[in-house]
Protein backbone atom coordinates (compact mmCIF):
# COMPACT_ATOMS: atom_id res chain seq x y z
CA UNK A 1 136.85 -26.57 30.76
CA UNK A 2 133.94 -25.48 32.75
CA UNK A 3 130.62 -27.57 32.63
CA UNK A 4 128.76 -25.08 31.49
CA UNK A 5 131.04 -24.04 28.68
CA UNK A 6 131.74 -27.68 27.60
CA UNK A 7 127.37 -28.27 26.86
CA UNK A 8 127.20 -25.38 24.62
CA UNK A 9 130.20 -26.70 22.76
CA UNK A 10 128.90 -30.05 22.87
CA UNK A 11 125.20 -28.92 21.52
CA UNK A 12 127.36 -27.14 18.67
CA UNK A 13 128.86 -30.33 17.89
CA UNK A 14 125.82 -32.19 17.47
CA UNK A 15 124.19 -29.50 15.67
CA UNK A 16 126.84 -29.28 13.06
CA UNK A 17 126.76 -33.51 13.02
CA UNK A 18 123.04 -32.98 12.11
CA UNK A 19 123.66 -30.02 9.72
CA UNK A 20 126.44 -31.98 7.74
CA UNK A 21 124.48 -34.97 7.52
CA UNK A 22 122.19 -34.69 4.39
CA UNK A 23 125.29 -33.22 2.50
CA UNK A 24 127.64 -36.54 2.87
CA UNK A 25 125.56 -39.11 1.51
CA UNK A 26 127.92 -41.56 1.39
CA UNK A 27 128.69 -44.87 3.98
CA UNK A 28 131.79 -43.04 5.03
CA UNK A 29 129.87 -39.77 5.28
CA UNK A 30 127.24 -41.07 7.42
CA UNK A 31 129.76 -42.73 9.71
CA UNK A 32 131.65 -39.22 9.85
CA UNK A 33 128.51 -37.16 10.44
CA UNK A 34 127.54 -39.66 12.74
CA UNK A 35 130.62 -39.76 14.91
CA UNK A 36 130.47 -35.88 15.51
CA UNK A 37 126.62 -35.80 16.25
CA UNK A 38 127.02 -38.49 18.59
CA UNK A 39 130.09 -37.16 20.46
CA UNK A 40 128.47 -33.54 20.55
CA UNK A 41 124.47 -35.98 21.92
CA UNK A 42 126.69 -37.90 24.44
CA UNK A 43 128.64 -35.28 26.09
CA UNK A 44 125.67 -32.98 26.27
CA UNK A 45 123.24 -35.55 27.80
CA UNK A 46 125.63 -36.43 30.77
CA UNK A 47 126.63 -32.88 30.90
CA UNK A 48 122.81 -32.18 31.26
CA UNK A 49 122.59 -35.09 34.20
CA UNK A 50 125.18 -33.57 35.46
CA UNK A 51 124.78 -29.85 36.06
CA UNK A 52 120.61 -30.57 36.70
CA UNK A 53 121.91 -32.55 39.73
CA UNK A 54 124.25 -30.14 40.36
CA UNK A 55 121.90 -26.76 40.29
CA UNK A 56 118.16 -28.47 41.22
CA UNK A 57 117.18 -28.76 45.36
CA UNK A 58 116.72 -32.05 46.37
CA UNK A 59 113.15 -31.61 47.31
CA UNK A 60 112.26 -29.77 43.82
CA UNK A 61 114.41 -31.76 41.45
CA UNK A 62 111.85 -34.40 40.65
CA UNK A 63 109.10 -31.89 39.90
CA UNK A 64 111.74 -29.68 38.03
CA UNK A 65 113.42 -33.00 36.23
CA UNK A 66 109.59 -33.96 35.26
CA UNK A 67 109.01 -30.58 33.46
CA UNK A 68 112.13 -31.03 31.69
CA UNK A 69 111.34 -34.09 30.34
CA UNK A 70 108.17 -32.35 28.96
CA UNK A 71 109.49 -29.42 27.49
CA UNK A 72 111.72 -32.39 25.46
CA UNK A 73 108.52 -33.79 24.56
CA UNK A 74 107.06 -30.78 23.18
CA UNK A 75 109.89 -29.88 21.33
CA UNK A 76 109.59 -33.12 19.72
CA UNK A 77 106.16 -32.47 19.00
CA UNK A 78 106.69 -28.90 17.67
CA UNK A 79 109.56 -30.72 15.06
CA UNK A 80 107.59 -33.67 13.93
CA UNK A 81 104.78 -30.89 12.87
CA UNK A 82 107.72 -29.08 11.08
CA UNK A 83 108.97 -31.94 9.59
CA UNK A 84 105.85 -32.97 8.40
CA UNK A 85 104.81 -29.50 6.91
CA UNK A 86 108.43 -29.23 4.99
CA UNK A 87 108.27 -32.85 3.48
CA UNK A 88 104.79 -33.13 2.82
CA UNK A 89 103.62 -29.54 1.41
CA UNK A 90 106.72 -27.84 0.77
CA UNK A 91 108.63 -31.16 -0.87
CA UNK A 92 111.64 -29.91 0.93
CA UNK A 93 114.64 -32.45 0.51
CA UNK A 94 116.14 -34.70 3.47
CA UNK A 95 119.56 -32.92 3.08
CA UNK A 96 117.62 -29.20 3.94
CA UNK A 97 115.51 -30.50 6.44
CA UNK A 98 118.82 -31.96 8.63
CA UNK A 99 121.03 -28.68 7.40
CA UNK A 100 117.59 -26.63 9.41
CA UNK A 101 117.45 -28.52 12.32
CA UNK A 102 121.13 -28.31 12.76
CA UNK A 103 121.50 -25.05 11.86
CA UNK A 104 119.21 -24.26 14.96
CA UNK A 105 120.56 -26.31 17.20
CA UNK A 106 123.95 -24.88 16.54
CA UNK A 107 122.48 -21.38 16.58
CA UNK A 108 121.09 -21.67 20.10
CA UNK A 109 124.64 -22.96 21.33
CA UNK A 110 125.91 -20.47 20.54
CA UNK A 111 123.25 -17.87 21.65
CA UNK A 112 122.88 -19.53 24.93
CA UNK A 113 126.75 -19.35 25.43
CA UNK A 114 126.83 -15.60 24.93
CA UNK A 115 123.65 -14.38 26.54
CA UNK A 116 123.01 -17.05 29.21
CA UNK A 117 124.27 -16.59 32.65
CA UNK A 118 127.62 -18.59 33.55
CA UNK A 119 126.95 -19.68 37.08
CA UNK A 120 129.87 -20.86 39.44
CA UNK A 121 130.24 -24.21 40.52
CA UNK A 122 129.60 -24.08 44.35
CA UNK A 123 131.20 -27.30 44.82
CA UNK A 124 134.77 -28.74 42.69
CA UNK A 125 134.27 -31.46 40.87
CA UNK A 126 136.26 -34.26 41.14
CA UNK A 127 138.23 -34.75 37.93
CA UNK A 128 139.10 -38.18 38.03
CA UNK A 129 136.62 -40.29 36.83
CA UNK A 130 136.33 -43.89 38.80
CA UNK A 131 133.73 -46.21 40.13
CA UNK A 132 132.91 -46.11 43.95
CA UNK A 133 131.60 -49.34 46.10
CA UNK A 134 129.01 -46.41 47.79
CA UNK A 135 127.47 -45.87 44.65
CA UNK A 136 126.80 -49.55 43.38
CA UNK A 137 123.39 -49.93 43.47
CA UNK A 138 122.95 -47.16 41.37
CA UNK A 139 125.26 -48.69 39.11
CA UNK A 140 123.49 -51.54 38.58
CA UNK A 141 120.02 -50.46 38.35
CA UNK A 142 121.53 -47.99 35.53
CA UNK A 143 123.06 -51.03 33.94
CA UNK A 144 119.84 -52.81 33.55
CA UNK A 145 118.36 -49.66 32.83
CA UNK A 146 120.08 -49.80 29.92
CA UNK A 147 119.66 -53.21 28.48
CA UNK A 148 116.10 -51.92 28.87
CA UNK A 149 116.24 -48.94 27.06
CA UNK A 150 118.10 -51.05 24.07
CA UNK A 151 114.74 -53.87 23.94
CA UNK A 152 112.57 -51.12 24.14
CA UNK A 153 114.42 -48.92 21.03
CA UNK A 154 115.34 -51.58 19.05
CA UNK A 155 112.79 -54.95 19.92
CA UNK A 156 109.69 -53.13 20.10
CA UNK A 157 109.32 -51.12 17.17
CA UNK A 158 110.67 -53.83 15.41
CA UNK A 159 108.18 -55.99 16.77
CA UNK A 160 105.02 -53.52 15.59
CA UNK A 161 106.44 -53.85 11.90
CA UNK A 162 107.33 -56.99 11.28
CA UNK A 163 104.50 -58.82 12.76
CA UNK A 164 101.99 -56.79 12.37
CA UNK A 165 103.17 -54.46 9.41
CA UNK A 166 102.90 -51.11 10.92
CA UNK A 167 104.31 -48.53 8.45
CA UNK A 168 106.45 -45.49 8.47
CA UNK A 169 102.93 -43.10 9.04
CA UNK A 170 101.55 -44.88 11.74
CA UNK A 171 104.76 -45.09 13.38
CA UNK A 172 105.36 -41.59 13.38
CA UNK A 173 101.61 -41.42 14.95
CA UNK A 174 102.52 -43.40 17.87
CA UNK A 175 105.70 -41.12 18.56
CA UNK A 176 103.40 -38.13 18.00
CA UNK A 177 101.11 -39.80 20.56
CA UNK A 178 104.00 -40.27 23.12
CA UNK A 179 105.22 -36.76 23.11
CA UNK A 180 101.34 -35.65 23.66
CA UNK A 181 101.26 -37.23 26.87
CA UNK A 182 104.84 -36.83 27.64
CA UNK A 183 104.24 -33.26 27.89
CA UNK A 184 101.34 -34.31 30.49
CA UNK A 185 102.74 -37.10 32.48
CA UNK A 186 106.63 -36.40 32.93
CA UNK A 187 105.55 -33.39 35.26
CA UNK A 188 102.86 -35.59 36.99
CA UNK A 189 105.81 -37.92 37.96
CA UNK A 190 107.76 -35.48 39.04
CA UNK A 191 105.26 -34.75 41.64
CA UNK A 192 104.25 -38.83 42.36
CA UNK A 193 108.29 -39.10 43.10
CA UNK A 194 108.40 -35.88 45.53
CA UNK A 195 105.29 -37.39 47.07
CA UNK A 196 105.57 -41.03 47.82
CA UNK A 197 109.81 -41.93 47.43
CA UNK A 198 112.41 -43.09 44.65
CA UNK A 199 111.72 -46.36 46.15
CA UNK A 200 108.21 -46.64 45.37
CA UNK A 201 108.71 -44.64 42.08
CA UNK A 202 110.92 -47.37 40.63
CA UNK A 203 109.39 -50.73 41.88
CA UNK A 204 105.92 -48.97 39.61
CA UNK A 205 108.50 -48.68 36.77
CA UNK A 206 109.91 -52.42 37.44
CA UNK A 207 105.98 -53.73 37.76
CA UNK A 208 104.90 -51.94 34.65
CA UNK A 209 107.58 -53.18 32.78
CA UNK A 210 106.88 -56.61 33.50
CA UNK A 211 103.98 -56.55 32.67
CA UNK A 212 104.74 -55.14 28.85
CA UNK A 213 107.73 -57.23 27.63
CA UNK A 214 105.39 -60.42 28.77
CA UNK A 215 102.56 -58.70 26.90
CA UNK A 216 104.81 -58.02 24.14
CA UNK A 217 105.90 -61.53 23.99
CA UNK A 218 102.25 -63.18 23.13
CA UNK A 219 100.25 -60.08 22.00
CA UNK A 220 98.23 -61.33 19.02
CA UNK A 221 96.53 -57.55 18.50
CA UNK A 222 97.64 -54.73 16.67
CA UNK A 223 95.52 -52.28 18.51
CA UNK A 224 96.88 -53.85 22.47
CA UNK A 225 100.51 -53.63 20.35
CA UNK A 226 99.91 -49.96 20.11
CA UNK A 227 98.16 -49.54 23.51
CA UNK A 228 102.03 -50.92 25.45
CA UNK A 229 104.09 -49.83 22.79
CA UNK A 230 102.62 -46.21 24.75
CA UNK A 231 102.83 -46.85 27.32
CA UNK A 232 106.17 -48.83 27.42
CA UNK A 233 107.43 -44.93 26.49
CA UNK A 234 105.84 -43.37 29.49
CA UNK A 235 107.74 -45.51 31.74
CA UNK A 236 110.31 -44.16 30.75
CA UNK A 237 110.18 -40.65 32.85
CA UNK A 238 109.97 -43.05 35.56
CA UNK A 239 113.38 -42.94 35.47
CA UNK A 240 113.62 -39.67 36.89
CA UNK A 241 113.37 -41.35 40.32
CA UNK A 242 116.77 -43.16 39.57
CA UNK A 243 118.35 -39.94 38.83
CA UNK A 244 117.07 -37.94 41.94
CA UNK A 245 117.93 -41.53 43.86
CA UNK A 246 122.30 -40.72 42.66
CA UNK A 247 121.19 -37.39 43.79
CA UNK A 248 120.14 -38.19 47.36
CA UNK A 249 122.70 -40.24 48.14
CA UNK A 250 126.14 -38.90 46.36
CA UNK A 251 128.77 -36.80 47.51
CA UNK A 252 128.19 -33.38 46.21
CA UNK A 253 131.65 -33.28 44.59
CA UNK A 254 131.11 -36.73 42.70
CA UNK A 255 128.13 -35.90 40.34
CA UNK A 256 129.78 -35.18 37.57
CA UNK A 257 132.33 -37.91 37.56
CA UNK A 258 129.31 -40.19 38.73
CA UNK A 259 127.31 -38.63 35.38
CA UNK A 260 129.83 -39.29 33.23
CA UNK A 261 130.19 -43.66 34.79
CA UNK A 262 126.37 -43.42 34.82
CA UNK A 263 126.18 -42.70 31.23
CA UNK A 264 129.14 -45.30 30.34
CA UNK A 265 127.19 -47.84 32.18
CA UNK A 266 123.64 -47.32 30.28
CA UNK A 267 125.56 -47.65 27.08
CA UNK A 268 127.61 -50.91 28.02
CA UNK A 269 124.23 -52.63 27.37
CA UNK A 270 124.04 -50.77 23.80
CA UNK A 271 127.39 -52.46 22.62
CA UNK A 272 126.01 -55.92 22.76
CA UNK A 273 122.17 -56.42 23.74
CA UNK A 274 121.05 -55.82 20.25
CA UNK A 275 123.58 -58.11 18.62
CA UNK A 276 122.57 -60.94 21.05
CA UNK A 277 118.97 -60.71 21.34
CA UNK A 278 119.11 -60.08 17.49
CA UNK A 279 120.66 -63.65 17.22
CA UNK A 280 118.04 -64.72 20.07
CA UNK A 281 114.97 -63.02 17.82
CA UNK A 282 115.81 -65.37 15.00
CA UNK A 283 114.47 -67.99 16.90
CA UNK A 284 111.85 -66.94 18.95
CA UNK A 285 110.93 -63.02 19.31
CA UNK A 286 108.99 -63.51 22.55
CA UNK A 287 112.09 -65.18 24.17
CA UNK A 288 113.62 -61.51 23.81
CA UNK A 289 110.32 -60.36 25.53
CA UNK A 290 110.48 -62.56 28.30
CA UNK A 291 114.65 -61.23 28.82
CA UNK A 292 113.32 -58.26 29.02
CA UNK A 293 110.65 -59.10 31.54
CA UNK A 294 113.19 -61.20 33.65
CA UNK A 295 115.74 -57.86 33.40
CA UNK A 296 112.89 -56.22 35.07
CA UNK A 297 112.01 -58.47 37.66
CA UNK A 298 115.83 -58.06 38.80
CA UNK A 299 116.06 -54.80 38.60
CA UNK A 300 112.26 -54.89 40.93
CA UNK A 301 114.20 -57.22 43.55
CA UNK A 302 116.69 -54.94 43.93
CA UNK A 303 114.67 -51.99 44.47
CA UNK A 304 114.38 -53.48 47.83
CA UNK A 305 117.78 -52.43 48.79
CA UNK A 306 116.60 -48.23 48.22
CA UNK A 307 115.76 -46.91 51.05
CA UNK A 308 112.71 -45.40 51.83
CA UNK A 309 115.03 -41.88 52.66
CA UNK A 310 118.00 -42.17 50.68
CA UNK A 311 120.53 -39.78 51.88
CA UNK A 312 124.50 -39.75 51.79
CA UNK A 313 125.86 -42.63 54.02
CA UNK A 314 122.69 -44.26 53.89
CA UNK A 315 122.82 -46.07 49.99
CA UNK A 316 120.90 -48.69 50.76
CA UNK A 317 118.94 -50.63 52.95
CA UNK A 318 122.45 -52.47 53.78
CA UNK A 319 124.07 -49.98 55.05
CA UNK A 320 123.50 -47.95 58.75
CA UNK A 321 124.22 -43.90 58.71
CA UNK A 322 127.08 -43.44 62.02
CA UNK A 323 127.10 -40.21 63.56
């Protein structure tokens, strides 16, 4: 099935997850409605990795990538507005508010299956789906990238609430605050990474990140809790530079089997980290800070090995390009 085809059916298949889930509420009917969301989120977000790397010039993708990750943020921002207007003036209940958002999210599937262009793939793909020694760098850092993202989504906003006893409304401010300057930032890195290098890009990511889980670990202040739960988030479109790094470097025909390892990898992390570190937060929360911070400084260290021009046969700093 073509790429292309395969994300619209795949943003179907979450919306019709989200759609189903405020009319199953059951245990078994959240797992079910679960399952299918998740299936439909997955496939579409390496589908999305994959065709972006696919379609976007090398020298643009980073800007391009940047604005992408605002127009998320916006949309995020236009649906917590939404959200708030239906549940708080219109008392609208949880099981309408999913069926809406689904609905929509099927709707445009569909629309953008009929009425948007199918392009042609200008290279194969490679079908079979494997890992390759050229690629391990980016492997790794995608790993770690991971167990990041997991401390960040689970640790964090845990932290904010059960220390300090941050509720549900000023939660939903600081995620309204992160999509504000989402929308502002994301393209601004897209232009820092075109400008000065992956490489440079990602050891400001490593630094910054640091510096917040060891923050996190002894912060005593609500207000300074707020301040790097912030910009903990913004880091995130720092990431961009790892994706335009796989870009650089990969053979044009593996980037969607690469995608599709890439986004296996990230979620390795998911299947245990919180489990552990949950077990680990029993007994000290800022010890799970300071694994964080030490996941960090690794991935930092190796940021050495990116060259300062990735390009295919040139991976890292280990290996020589032969004419």
């Amino acid at each position: 099935m073509a790429q292309q085809r395969l994300a619209y059916v795949s943003m179907m298949l979450l919306g019709l997850g989200v759609l189903l889930t405020g009319f199953f509420p059951s245990v078994i009917g959240l797992y079910l409605t679960t399952v299918l969301m998740s299936i439909g989120f997955h496939y579409l977000e390496t589908l999305n990795q994959s065709l972006a790397l696919q379609w976007l010039n090398k020298d643009k993708a980073p800007i391009i990538l940047g604005k992408i990750t605002a127009a998320k943020s916006f949309t995020s921002l236009v649906v917590f507005v939404l959200i708030f207007i239906m549940m708080k003036f219109y008392s609208v209940e949880y099981e309408y508010v999913y069926a809406f958002f689904g609905g929509i999210t099927f709707i445009i599937g569909i629309i953008a299956w009929i009425f948007f262009e199918h392009f042609k793939d200008d290279v194969i793909q490679e079908k079979k789906v494997s890992l390759k020694k050229e690629y391990w760098l980016f492997y790794i850092l995608t790993f770690l990238a991971g167990a990041r993202r997991q401390i960040f989504v689970v640790f964090a906003g845990f932290l904010l609430v059960e220390k300090f006893g941050v509720d549900i409304h000023n939660m939903v401010s600081l995620l309204f605050i992160n999509s504000i300057l989402n929308m502002y930032f994301a393209p601004a890195i897209g232009r820092f990474i075109t400008k000065f290098g992956e490489r440079i890009t990602l050891r400001f990511e490593y630094i910054g990140l640091i510096l917040v889980f060891i923050s996190y670990g002894f912060v005593e202040n609500v207000y300074v809790a707020y301040f790097l739960f912030v910009i903990d988030h913004l880091l995130f479109s720092m990431a961009i530079a790892l994706k335009t790094y796989f870009q650089k470097i990969a053979n044009p025909k593996d980037i969607a089997s690469a995608s599709a390892v890439s986004f296996t990898i990230n979620h390795i992390a998911a299947v245990f980290l919180p489990a552990l570190l949950g077990i680990v937060w029993l007994y000290s929360s800022s010890l799970v800070f300071i694994i964080g911070a030490s996941i960090a400084f690794l991935s930092f260290l190796l940021s050495f090995y990116i060259p300062k021009k990735p390009e295919m046969g040139v991976e890292t700093t280990l290996k020589v390009k032969t004419i």
